[in-house]
C-alpha atoms as a PDB file:
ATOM      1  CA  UNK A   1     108.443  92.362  82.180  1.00  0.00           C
ATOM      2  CA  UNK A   2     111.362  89.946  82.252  1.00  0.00           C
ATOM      3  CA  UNK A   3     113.951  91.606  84.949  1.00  0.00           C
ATOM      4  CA  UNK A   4     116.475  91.860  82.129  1.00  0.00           C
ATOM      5  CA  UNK A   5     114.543  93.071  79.108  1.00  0.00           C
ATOM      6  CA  UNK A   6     115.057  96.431  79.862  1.00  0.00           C
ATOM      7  CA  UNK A   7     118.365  96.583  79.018  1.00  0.00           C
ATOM      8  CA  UNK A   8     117.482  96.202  75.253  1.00  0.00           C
ATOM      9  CA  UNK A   9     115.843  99.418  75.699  1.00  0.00           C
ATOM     10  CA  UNK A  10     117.943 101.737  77.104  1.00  0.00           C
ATOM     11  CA  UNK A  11     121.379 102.776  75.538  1.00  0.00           C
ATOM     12  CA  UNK A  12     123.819 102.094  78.589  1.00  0.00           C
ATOM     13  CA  UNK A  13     125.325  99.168  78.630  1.00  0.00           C
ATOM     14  CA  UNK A  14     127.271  97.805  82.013  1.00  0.00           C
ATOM     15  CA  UNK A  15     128.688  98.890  83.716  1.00  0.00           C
ATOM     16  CA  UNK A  16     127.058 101.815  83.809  1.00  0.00           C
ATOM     17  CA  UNK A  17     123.634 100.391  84.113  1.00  0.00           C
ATOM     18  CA  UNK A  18     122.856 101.452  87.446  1.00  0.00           C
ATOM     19  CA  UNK A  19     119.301 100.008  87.832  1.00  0.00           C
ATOM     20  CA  UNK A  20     118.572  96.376  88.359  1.00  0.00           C
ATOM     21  CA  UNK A  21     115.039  95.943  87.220  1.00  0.00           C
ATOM     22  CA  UNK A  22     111.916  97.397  86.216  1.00  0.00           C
ATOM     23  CA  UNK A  23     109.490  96.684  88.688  1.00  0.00           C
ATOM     24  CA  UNK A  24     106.234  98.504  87.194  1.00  0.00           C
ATOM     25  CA  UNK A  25     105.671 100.957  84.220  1.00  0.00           C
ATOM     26  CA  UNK A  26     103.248 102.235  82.707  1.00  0.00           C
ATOM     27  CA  UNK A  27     101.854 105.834  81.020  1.00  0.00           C
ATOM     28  CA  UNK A  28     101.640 107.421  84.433  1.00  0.00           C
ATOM     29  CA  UNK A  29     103.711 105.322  87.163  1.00  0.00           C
ATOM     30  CA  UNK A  30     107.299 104.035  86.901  1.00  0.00           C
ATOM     31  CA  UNK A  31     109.444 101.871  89.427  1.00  0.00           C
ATOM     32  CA  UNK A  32     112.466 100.361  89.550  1.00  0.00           C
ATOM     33  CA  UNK A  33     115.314  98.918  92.209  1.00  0.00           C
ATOM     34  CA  UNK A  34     119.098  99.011  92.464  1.00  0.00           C
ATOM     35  CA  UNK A  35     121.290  97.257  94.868  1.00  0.00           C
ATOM     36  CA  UNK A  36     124.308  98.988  96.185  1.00  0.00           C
ATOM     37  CA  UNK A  37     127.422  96.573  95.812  1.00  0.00           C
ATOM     38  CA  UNK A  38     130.551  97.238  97.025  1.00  0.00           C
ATOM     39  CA  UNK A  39     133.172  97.417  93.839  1.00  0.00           C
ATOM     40  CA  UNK A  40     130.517  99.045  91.909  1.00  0.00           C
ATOM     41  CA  UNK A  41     131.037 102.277  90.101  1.00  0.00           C
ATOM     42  CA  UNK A  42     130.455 105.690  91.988  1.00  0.00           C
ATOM     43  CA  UNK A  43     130.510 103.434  95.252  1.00  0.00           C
ATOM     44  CA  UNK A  44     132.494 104.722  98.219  1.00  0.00           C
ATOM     45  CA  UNK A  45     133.161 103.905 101.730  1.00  0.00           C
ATOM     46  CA  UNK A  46     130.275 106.848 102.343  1.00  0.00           C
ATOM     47  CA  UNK A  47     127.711 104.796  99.593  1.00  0.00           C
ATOM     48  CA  UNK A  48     126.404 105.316  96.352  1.00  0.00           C
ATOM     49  CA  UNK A  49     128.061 108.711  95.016  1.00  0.00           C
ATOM     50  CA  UNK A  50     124.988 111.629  94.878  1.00  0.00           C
ATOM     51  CA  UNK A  51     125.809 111.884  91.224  1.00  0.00           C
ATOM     52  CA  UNK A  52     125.558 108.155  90.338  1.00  0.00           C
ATOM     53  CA  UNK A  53     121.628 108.170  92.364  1.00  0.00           C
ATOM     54  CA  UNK A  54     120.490 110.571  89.918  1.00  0.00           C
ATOM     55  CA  UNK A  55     121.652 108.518  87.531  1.00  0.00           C
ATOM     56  CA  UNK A  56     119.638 105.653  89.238  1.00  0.00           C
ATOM     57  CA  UNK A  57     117.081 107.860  88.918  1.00  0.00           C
ATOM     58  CA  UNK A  58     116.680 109.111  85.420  1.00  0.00           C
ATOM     59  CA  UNK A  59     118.054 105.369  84.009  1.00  0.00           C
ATOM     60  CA  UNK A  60     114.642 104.336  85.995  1.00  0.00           C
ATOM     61  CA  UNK A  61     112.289 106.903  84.019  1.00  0.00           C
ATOM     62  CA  UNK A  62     114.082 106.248  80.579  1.00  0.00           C
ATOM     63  CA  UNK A  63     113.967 102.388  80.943  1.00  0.00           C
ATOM     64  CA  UNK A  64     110.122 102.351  82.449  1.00  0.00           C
ATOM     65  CA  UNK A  65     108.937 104.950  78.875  1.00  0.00           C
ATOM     66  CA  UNK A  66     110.789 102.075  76.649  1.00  0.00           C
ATOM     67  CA  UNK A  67     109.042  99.824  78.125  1.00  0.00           C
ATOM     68  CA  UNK A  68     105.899 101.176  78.175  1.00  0.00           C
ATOM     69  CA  UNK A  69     106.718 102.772  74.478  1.00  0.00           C
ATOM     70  CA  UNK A  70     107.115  98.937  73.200  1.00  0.00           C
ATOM     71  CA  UNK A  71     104.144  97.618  74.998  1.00  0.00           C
ATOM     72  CA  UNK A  72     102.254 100.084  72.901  1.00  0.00           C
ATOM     73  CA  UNK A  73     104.102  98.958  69.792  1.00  0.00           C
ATOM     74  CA  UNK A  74     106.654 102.186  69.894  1.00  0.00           C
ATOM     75  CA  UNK A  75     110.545 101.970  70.320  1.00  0.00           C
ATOM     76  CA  UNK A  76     112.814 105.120  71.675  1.00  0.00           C
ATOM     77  CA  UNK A  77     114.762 106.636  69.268  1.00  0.00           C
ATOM     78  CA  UNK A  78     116.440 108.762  71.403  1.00  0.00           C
ATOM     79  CA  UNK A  79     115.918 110.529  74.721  1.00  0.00           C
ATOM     80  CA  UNK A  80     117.600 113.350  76.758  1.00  0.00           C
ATOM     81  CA  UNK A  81     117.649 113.774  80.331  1.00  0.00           C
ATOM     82  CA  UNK A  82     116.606 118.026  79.953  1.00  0.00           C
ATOM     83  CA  UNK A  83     116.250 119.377  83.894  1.00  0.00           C
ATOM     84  CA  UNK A  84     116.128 118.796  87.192  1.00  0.00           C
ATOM     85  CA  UNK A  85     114.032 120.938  89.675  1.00  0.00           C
ATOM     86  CA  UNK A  86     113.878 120.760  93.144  1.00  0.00           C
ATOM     87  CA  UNK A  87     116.161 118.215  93.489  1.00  0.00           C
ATOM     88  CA  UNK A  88     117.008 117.109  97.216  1.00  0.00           C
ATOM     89  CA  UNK A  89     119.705 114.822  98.314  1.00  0.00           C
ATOM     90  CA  UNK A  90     119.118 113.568 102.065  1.00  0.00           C
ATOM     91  CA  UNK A  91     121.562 110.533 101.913  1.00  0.00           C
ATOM     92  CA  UNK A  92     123.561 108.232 100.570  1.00  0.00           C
ATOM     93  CA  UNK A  93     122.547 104.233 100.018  1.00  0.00           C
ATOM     94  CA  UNK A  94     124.933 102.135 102.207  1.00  0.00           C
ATOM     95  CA  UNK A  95     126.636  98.406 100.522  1.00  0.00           C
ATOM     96  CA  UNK A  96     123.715  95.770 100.813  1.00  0.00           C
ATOM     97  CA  UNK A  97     120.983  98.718 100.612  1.00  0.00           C
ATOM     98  CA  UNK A  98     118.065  97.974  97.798  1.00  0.00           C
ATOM     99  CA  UNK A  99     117.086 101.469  96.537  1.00  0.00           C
ATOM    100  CA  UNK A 100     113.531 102.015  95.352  1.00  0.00           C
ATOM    101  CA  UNK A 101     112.481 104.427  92.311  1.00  0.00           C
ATOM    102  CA  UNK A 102     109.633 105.914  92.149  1.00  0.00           C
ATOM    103  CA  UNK A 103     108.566 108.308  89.383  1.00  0.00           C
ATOM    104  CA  UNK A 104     105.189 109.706  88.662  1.00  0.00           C
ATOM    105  CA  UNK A 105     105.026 111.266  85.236  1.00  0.00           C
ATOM    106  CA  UNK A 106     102.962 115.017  86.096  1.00  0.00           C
ATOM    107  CA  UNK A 107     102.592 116.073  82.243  1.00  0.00           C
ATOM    108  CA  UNK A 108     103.876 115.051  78.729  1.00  0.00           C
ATOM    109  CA  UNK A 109     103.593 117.165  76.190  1.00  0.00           C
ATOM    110  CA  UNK A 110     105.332 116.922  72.377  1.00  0.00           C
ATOM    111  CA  UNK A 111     107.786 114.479  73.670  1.00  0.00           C
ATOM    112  CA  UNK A 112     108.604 116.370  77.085  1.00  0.00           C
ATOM    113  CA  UNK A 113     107.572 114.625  79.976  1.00  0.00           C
ATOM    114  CA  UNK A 114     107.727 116.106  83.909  1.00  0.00           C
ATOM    115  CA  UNK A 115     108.486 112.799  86.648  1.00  0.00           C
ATOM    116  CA  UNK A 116     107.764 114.067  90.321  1.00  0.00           C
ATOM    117  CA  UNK A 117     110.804 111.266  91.806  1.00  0.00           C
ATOM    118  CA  UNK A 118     111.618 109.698  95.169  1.00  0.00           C
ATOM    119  CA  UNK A 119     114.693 107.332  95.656  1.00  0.00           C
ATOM    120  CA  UNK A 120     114.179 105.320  98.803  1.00  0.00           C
ATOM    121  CA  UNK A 121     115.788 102.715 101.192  1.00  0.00           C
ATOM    122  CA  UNK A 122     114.471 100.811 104.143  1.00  0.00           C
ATOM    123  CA  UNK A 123     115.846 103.792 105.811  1.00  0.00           C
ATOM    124  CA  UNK A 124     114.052 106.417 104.589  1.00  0.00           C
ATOM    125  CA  UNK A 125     114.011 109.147 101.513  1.00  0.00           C
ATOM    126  CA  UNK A 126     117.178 109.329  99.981  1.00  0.00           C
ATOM    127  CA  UNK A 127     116.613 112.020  96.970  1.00  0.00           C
ATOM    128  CA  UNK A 128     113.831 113.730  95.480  1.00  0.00           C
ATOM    129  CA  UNK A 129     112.532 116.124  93.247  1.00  0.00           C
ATOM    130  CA  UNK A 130     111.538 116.468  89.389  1.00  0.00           C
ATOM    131  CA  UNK A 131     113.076 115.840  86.675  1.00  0.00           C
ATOM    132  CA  UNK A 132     112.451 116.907  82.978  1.00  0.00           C
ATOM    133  CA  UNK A 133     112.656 114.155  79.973  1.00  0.00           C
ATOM    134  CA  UNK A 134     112.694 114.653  76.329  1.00  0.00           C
ATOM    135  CA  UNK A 135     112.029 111.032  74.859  1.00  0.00           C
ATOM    136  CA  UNK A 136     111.584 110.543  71.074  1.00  0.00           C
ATOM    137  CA  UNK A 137     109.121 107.372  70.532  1.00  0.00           C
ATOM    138  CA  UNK A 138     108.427 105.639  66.627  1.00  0.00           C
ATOM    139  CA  UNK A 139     105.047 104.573  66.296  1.00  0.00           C
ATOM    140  CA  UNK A 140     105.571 104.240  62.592  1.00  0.00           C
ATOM    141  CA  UNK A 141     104.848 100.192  62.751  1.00  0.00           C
ATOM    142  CA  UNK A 142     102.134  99.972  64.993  1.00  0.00           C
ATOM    143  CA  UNK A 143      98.955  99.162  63.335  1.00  0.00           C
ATOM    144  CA  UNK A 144      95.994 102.348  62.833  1.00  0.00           C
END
């Protein structure tokens, strides 16, 4: 997927875009990377604002299921961030760090879909957890 293409898919527009590409998607495995630039929003002298990485983090799940929905021949009509569970924060991403999503989808069902998620630098395991999706795909024009 072109670096950029993503952000057709996904509502957010910058700057609160807070991922910088979609490195791999697919029905079962999602990945994506942000770099931490100071001026940014939610960025601090102490890094990337808790709040803002799971933001990172779900912007990573929604943009990887539109486009793996389109590769199938679906588009996202609309999709809800529904839970988190687990969740653990164990730093903050520094200016100049690349932060790497990772989101392995456990279980869809009806539209609901469970991600087990780790955000990571060079440093080590920033955040993770699960987090509950409810993502509403059109299949209407693919061909049966």
């Amino acid at each position: 997927m072109d670096d950029q293409r993503f952000l057709e898919l996904i509502p957010h527009r910058p700057p609160m875009v807070l991922i910088d590409a979609i490195s791999r998607f697919g029905a079962k495995e999602i990945s994506a990377t942000r770099t931490v630039r100071a001026g940014d929003p939610f960025v601090t002298d102490d890094g990337l604002e808790d709040a803002a990485l799971l933001e990172v983090i779900a912007q990573t799940i929604a943009g990887g299921d539109a486009a793996f929905a389109e590769s199938k021949g679906g588009k996202v009509l609309r999709g809800y961030l529904t839970g988190l569970t687990g969740v653990k924060l164990h730093g903050r991403a520094q200016v100049g760090e690349t932060i790497e999503i990772d989101a392995t989808c456990l279980r869809r069902m009806e539209g609901m879909g469970l991600f087990s998620v780790t955000a990571s630098t060079a440093r080590g395991v920033l955040a993770e957890g699960r987090y509950k999706l409810f993502v509403e795909i059109d299949y209407s024009n693919t061909a049966t």
